[in-house]
N, C-alpha and C. Protein backbone atom coordinates (compact mmCIF):
# COMPACT_ATOMS: atom_id res chain seq x y z
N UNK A 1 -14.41 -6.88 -18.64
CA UNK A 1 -14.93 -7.82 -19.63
C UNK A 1 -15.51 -7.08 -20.83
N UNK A 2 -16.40 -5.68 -20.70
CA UNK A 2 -16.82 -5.39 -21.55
C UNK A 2 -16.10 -4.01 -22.25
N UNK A 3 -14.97 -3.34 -21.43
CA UNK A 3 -14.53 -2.62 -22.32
C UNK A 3 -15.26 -1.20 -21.84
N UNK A 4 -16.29 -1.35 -21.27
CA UNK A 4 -16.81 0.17 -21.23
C UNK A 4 -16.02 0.71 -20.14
N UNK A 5 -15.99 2.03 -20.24
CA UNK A 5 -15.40 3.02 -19.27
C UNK A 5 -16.27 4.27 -18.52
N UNK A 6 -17.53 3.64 -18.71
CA UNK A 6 -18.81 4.31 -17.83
C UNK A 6 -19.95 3.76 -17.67
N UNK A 7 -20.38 3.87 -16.87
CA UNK A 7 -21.98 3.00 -16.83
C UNK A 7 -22.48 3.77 -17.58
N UNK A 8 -23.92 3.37 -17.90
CA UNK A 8 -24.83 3.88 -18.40
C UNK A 8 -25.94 4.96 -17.22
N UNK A 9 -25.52 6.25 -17.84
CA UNK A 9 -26.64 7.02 -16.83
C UNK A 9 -27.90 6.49 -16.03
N UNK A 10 -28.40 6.44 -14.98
CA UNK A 10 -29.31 6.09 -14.39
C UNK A 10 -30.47 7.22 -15.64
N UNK A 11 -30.17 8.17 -15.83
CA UNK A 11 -31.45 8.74 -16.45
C UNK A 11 -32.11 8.17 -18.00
N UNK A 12 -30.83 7.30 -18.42
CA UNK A 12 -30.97 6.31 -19.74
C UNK A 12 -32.52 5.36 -19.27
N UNK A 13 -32.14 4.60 -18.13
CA UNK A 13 -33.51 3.61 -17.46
C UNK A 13 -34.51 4.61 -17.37
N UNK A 14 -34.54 5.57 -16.84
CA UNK A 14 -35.94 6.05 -16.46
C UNK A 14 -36.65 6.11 -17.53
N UNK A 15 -35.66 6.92 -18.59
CA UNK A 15 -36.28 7.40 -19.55
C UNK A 15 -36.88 6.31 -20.77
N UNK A 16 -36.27 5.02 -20.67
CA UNK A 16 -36.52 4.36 -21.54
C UNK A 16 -37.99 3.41 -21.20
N UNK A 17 -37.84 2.97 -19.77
CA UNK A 17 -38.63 2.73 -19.34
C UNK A 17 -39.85 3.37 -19.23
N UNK A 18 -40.32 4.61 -19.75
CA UNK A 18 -41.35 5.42 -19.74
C UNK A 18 -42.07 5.38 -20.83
N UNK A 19 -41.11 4.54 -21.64
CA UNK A 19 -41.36 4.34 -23.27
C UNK A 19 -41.06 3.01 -23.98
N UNK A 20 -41.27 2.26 -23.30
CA UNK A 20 -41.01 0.92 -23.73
C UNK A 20 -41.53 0.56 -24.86
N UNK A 21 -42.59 0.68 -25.68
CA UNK A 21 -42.91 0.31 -27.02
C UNK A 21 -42.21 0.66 -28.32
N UNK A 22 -41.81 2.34 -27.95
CA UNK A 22 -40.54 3.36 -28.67
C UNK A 22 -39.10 2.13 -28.73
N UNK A 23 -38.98 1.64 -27.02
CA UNK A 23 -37.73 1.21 -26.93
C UNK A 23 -37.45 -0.21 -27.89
N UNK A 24 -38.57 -1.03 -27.89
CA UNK A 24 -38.85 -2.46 -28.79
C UNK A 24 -38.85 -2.00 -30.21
N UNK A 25 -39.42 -1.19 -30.52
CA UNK A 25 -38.88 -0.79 -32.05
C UNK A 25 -37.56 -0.54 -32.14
N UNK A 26 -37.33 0.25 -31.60
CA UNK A 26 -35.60 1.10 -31.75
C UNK A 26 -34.71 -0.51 -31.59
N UNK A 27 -35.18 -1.10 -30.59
CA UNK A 27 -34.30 -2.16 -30.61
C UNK A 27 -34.22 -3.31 -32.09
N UNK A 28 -35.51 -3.50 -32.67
CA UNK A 28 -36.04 -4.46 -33.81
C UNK A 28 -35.02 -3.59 -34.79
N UNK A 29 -34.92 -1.72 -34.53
CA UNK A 29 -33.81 -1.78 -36.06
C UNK A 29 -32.43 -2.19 -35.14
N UNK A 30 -31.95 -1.56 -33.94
CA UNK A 30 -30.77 -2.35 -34.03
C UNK A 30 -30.25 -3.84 -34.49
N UNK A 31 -31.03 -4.83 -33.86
CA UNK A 31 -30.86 -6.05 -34.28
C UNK A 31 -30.34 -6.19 -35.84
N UNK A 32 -31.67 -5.44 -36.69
CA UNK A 32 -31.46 -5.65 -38.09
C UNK A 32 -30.03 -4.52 -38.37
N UNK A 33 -29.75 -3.45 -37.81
CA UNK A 33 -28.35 -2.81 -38.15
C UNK A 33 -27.01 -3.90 -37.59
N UNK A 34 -27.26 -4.82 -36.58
CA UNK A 34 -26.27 -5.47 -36.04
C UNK A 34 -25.71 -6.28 -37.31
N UNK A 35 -26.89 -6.80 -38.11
CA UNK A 35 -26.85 -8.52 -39.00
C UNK A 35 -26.56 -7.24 -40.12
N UNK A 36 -26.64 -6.03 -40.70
CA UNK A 36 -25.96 -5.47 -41.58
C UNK A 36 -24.41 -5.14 -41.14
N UNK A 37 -24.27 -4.63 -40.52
CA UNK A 37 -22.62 -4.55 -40.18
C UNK A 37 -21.95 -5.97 -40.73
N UNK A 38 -22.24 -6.66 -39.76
CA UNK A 38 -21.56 -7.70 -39.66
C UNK A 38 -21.19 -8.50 -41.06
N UNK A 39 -22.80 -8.27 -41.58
CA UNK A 39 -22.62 -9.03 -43.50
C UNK A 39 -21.70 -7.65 -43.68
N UNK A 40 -21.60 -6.82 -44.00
CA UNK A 40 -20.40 -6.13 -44.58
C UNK A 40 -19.61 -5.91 -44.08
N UNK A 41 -18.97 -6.36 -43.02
CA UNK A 41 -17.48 -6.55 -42.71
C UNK A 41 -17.44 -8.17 -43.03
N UNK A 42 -17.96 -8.78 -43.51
CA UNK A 42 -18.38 -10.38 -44.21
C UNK A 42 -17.59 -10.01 -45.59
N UNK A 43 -18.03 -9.08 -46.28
CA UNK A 43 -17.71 -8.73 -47.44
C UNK A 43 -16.56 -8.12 -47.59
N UNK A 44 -16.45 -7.14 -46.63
CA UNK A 44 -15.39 -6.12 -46.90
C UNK A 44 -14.13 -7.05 -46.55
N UNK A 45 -13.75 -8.32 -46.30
CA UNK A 45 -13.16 -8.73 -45.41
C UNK A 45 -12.90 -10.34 -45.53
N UNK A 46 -13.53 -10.56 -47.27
CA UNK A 46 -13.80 -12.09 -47.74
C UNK A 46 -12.74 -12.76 -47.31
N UNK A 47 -11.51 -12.14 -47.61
CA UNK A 47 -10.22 -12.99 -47.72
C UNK A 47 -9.89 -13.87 -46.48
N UNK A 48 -10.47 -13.00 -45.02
CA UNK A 48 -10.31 -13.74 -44.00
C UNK A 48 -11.32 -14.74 -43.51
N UNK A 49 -11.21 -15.87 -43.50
CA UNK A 49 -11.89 -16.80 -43.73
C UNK A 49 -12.40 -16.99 -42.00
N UNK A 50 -11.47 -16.82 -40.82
CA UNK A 50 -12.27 -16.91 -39.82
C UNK A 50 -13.01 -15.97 -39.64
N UNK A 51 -12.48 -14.83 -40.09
CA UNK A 51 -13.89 -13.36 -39.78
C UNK A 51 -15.10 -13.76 -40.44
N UNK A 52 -15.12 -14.42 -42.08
CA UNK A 52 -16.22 -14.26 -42.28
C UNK A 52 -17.07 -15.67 -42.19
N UNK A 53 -16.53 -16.78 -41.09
CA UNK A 53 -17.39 -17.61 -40.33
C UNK A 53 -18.06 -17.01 -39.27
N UNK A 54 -17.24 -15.98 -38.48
CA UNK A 54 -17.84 -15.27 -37.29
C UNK A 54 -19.20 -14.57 -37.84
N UNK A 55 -18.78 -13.71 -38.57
CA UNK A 55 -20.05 -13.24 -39.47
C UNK A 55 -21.06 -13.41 -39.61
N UNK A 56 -20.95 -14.65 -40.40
CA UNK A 56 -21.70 -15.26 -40.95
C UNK A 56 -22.96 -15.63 -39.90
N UNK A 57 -21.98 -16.43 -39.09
CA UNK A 57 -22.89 -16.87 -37.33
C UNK A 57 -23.83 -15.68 -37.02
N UNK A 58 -23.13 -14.25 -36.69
CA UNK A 58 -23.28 -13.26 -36.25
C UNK A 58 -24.43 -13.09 -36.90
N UNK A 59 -24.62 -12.95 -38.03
CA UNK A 59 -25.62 -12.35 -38.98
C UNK A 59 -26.86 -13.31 -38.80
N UNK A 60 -26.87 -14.40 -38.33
CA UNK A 60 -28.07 -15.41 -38.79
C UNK A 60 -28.27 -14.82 -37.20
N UNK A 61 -27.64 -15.20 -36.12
CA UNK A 61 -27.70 -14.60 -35.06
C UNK A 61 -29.30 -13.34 -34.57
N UNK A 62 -28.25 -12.14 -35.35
CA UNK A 62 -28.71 -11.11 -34.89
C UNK A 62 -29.98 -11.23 -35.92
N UNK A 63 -30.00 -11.91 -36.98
CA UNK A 63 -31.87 -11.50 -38.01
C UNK A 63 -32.52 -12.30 -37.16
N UNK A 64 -32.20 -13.46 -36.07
CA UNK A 64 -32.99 -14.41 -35.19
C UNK A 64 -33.79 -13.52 -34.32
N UNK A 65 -32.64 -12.28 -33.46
CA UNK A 65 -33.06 -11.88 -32.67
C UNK A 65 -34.20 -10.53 -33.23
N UNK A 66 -33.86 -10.14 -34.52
CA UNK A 66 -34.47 -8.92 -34.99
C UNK A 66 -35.81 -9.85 -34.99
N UNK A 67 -36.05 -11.23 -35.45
CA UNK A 67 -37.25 -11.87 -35.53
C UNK A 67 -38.19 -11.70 -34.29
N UNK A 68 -37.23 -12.15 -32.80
CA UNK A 68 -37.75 -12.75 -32.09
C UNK A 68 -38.37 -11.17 -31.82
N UNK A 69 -37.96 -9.89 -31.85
CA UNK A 69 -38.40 -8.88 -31.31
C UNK A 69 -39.70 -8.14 -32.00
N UNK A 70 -39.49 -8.61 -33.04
CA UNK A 70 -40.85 -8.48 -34.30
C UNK A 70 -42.35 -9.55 -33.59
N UNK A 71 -41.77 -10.46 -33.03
CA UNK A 71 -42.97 -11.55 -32.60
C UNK A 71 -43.45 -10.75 -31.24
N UNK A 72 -42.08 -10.19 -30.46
CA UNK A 72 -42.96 -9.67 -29.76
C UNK A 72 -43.32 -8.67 -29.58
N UNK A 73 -43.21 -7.33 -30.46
CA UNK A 73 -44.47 -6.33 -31.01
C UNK A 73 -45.35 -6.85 -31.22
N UNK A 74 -45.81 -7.91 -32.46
CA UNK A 74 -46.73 -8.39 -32.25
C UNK A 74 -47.58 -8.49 -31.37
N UNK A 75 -47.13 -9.11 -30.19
CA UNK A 75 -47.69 -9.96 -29.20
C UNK A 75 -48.47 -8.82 -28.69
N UNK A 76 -47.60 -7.85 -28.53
CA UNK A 76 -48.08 -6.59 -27.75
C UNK A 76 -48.79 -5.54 -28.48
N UNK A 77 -48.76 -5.71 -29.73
CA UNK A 77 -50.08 -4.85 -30.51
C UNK A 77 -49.12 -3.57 -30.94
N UNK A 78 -48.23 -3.82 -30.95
CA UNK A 78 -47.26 -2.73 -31.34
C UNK A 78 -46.67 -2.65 -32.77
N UNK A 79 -47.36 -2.14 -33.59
CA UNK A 79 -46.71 -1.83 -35.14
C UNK A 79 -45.25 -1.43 -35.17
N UNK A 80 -44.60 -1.97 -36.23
CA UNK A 80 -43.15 -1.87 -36.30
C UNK A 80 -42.88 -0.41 -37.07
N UNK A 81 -41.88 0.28 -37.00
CA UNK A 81 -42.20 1.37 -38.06
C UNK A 81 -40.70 1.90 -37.76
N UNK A 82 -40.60 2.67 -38.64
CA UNK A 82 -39.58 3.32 -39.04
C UNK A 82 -39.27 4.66 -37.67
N UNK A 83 -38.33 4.89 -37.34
CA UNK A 83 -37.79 5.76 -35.93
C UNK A 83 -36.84 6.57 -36.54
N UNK A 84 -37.08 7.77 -36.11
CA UNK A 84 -35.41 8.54 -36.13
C UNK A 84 -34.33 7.58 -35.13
N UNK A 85 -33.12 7.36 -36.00
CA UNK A 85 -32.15 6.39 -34.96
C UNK A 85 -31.43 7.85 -33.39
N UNK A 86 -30.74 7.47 -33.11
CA UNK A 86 -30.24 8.06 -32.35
C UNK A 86 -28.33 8.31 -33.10
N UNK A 87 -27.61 8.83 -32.55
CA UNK A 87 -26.30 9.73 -32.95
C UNK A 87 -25.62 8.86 -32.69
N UNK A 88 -25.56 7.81 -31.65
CA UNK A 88 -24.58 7.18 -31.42
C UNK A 88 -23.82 6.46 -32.33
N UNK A 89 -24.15 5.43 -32.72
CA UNK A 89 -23.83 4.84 -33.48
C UNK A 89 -22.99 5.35 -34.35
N UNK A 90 -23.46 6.65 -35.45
CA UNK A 90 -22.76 7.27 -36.02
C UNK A 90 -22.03 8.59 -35.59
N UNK A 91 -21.62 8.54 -34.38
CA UNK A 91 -20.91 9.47 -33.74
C UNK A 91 -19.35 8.65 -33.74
N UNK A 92 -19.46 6.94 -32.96
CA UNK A 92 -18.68 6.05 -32.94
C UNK A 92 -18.12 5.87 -34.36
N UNK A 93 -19.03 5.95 -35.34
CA UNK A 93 -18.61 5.41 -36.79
C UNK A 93 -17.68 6.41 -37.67
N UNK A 94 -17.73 7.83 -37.03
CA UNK A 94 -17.30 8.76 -37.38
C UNK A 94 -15.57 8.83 -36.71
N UNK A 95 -15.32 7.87 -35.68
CA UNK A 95 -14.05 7.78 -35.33
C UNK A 95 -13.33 6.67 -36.13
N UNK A 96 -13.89 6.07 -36.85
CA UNK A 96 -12.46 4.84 -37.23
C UNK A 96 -11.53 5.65 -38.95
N UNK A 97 -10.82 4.81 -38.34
CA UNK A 97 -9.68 5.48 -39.45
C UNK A 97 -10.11 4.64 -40.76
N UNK A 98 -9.33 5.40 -41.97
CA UNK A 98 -9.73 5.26 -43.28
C UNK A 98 -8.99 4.58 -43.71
N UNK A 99 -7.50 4.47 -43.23
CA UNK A 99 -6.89 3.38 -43.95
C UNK A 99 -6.52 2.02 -43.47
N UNK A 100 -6.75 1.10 -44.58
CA UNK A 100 -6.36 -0.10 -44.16
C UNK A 100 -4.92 -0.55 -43.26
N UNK A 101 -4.73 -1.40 -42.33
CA UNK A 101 -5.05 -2.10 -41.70
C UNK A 101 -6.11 -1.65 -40.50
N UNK A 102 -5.99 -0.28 -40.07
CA UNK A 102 -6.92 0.07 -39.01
C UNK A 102 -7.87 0.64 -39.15
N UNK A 103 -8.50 0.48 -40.33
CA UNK A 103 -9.90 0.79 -40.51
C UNK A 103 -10.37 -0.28 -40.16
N UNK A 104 -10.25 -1.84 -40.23
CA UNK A 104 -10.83 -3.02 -40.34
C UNK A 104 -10.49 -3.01 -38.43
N UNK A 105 -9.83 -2.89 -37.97
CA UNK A 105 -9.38 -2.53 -36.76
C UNK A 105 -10.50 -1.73 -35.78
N UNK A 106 -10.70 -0.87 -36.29
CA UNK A 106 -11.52 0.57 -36.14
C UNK A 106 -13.06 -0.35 -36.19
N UNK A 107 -13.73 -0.96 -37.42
CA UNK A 107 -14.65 -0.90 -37.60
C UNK A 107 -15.01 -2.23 -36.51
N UNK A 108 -14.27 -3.16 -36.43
CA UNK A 108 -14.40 -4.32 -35.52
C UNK A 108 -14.51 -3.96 -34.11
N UNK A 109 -13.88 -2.94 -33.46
CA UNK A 109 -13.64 -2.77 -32.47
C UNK A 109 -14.91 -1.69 -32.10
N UNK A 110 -15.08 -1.04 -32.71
CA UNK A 110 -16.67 -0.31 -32.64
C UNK A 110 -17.98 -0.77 -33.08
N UNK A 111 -17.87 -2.38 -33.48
CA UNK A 111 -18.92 -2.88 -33.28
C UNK A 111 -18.84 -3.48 -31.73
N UNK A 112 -17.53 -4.02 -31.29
CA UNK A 112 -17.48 -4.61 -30.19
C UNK A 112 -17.84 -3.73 -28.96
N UNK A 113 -17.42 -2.15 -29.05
CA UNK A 113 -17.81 -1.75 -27.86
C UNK A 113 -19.79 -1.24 -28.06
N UNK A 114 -20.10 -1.23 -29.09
CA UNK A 114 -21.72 -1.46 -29.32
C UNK A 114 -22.56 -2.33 -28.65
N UNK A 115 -21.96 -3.78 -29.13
CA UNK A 115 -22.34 -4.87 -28.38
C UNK A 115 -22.20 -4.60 -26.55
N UNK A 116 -20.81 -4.29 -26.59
CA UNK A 116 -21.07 -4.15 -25.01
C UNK A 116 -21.82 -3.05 -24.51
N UNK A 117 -22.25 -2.13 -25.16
CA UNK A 117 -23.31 -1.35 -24.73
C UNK A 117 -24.39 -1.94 -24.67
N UNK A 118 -25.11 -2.66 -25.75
CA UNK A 118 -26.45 -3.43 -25.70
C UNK A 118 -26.02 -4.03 -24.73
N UNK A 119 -24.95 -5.25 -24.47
CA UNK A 119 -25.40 -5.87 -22.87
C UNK A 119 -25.27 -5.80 -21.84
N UNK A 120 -24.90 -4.47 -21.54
CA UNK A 120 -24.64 -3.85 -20.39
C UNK A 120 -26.65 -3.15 -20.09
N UNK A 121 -26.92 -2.94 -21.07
CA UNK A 121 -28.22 -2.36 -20.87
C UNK A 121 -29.43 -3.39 -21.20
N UNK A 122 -29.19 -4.01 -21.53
CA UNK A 122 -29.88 -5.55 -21.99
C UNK A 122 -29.41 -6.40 -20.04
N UNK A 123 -29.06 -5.69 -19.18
CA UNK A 123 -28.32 -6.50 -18.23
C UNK A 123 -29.10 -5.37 -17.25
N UNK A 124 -29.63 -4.04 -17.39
CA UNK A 124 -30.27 -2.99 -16.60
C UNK A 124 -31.53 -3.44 -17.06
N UNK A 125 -31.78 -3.57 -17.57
CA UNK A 125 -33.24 -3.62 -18.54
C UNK A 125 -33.90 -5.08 -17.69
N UNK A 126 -33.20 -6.09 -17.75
CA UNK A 126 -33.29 -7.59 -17.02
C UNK A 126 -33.62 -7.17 -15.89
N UNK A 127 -32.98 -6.12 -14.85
CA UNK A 127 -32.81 -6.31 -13.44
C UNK A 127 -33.58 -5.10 -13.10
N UNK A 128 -34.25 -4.11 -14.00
CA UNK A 128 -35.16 -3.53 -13.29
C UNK A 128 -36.53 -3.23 -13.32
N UNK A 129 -37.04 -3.89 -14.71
CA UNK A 129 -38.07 -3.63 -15.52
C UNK A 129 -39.33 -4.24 -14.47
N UNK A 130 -40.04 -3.54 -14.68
CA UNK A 130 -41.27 -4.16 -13.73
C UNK A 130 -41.93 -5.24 -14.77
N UNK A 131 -41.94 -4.92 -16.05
CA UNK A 131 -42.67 -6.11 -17.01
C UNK A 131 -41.37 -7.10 -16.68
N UNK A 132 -42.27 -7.91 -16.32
CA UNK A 132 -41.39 -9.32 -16.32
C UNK A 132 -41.15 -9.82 -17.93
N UNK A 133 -42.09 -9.91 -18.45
CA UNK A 133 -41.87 -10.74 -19.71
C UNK A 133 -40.91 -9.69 -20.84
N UNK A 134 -40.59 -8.25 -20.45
CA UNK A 134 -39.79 -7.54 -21.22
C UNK A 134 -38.45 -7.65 -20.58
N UNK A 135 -38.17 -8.14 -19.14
CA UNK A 135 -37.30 -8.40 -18.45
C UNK A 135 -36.93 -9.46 -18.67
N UNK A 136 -37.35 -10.95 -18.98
CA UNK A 136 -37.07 -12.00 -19.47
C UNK A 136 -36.06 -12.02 -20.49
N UNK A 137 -36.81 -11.16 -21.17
CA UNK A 137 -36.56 -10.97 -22.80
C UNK A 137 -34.98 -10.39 -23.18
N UNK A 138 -35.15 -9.32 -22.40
CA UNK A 138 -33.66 -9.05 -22.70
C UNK A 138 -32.60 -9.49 -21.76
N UNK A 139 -32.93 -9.90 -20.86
CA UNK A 139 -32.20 -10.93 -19.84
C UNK A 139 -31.71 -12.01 -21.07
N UNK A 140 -32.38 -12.59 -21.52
CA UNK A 140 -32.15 -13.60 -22.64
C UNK A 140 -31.19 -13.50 -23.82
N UNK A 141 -31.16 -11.81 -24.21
CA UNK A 141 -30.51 -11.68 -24.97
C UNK A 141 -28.56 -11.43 -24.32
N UNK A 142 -28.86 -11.23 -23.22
CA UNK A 142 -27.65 -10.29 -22.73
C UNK A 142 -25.93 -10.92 -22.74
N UNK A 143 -26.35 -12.72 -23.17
CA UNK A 143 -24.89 -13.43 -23.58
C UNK A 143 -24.45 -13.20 -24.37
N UNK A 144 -25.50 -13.04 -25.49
CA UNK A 144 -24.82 -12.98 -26.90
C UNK A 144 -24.50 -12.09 -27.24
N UNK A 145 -24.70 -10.98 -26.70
CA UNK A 145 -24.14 -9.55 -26.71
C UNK A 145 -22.93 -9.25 -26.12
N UNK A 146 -22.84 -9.91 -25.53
CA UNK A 146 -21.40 -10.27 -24.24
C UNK A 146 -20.76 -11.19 -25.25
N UNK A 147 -21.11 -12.23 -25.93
CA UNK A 147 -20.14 -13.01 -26.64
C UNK A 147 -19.55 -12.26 -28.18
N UNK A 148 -20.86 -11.63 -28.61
CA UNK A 148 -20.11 -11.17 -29.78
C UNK A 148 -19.09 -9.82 -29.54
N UNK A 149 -19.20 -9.32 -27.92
CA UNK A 149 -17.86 -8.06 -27.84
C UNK A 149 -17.02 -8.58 -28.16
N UNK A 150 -16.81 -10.32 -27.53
CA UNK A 150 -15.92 -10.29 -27.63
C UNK A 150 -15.27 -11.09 -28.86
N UNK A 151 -16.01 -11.48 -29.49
CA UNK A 151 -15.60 -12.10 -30.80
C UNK A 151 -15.13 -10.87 -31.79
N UNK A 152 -15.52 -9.19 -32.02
CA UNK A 152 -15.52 -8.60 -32.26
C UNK A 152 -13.81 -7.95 -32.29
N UNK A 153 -13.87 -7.92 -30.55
CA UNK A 153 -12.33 -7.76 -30.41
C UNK A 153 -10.92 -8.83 -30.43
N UNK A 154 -11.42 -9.84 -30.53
CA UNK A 154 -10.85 -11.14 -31.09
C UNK A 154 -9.97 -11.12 -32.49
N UNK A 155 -11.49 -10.73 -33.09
CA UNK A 155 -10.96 -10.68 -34.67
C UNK A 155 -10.34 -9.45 -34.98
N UNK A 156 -10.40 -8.65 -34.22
CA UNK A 156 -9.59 -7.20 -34.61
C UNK A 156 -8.01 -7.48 -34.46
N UNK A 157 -8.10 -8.37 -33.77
CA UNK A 157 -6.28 -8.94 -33.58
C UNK A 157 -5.67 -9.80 -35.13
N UNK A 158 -6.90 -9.84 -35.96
CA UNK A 158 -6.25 -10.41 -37.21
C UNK A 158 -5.96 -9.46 -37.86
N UNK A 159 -6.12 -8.24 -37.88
CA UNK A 159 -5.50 -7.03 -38.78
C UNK A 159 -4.23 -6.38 -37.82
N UNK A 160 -4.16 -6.33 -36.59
CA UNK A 160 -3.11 -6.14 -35.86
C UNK A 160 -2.61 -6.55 -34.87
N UNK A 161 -1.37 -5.97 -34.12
CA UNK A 161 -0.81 -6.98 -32.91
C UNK A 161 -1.76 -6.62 -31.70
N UNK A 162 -1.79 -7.28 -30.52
CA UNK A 162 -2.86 -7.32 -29.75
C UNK A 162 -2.57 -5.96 -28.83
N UNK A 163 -1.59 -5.70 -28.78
CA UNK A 163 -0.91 -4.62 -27.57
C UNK A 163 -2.11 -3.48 -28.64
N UNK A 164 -1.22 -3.31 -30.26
CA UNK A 164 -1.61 -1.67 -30.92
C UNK A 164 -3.67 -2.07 -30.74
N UNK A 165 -4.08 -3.23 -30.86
CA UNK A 165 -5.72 -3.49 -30.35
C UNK A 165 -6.20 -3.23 -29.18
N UNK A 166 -5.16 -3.63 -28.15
CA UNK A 166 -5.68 -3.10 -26.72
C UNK A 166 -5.50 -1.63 -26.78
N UNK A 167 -4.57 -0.71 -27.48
CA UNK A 167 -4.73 0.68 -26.99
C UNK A 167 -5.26 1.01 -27.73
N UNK A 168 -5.89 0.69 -29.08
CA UNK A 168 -6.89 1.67 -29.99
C UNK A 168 -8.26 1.21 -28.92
N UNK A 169 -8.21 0.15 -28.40
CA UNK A 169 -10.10 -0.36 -27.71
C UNK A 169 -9.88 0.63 -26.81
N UNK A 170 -8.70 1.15 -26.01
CA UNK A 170 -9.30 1.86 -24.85
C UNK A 170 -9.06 3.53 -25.45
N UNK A 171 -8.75 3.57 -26.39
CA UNK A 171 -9.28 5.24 -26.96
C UNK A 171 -10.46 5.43 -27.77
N UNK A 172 -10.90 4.32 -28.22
CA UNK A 172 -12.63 4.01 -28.41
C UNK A 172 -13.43 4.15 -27.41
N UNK A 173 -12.98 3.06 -26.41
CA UNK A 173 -13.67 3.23 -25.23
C UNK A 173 -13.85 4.66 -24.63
N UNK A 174 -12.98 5.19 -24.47
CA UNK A 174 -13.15 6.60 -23.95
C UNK A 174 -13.76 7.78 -24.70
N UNK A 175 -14.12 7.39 -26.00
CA UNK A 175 -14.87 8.52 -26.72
C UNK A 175 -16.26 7.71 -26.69
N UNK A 176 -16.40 6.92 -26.77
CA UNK A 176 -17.63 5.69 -26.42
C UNK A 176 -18.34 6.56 -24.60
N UNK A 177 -17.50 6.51 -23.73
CA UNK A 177 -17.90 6.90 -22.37
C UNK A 177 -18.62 8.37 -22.96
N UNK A 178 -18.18 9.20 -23.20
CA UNK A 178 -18.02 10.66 -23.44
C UNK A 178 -19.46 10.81 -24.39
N UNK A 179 -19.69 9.66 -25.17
CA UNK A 179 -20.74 9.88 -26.34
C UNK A 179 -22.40 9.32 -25.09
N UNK A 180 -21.94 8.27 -24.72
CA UNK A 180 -23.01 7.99 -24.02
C UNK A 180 -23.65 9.24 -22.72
N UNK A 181 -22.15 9.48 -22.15
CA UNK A 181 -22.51 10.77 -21.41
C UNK A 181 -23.69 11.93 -21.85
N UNK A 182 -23.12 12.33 -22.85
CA UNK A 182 -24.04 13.09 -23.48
C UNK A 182 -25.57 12.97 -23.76
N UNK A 183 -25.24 11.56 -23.91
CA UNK A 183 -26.88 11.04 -23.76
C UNK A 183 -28.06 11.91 -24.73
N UNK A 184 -28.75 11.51 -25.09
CA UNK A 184 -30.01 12.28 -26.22
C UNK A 184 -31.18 12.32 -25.45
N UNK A 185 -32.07 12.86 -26.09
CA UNK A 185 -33.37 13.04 -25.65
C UNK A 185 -34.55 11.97 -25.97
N UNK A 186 -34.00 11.24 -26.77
CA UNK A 186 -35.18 10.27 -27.84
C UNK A 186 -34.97 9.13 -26.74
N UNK A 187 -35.88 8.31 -26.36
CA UNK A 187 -35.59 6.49 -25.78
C UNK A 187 -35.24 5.54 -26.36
N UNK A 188 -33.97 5.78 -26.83
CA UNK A 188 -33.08 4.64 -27.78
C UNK A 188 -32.54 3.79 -26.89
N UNK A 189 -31.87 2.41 -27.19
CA UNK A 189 -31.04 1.61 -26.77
C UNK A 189 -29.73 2.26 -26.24
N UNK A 190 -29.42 3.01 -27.51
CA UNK A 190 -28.44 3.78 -27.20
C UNK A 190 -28.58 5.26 -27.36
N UNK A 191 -29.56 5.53 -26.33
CA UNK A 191 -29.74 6.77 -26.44
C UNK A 191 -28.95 7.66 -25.26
């Protein structure tokens, strides 16, 4: 369903979990990096009119959730602030191709296996967290993360045929496995 081709290290939980206030920030910028992607593949991408309804959704979406995660720093006395991000992201971003049709290909399909990283760990995070109410929380989030993979790889089938989409997702996927492997030192989402 989600495309990944490795779990997420057991040493990802420990470590994040040791740092949960680190981890609610890091997450408040993903959210807000999710609702930027998405508005600029909105843009980059006007002409297609169902991509940029998905978008559009996507984007009000993910600033909801960047909200809801801001309310709850709050709650918890936790100032929002600026983080070194982690590599991933732009490790993934560093694989899509430059020219059109499979750049739009490329860039859709590496937001989609993103998403399925957040809810694959938005789905660890639910099932092991001793804070219940941080377990709630991302328990809560973990559909829509699951729905936009796959809206992600959906729409990547409007720039190409579904076969040349299924084999670029699983040579993403496999540099996707390989990047998470590596894993960082910081308590990112996707660290």
């Amino acid at each position: 369903m989600l495309n990944l081709h490795t779990p997420s290290p057991a040493r990802w939980l420990t470590h994040v979990s040791a740092n949960l206030n680190e981890l609610l920030i890091d997450h408040a910028h993903c959210e807000k990096k999710a609702a930027g992607v998405a508005m600029n593949l909105l843009f980059a991408y006007v002409d297609r009119v169902e991509l940029v309804r998905a978008m559009s959704a996507i984007v009000q979406e993910e600033l909801g959730h960047f909200h809801l995660v801001l309310d709850l720093l709050d709650r918890r006395g936790v100032r929002f602030r600026k983080l070194p991000a982690s590599r991933y992201a732009g490790r993934l971003h560093a694989l899509a191709n430059k020219e059109e049709p499979m750049r739009a290909v490329d860039r859709l399909l590496i937001a989609a296996l993103i998403e399925a990283r957040s809810c694959e760990r938005f789905g660890l995070l639910r099932d092991h967290l001793g804070d219940r109410e941080l377990a709630d929380f991302f328990g809560g989030l973990f559909e829509s993360e699951a729905r936009h993979h796959a809206t992600y790889v959906r729409l990547a089938r409007l720039f190409a045929p579904e076969m040349k989409v299924a084999a670029r997702l699983e040579e993403l996927a496999v540099a996707e496995a390989a990047i998470i492997s590596d894993g960082e030192e910081i308590p990112r989402m996707h660290s």
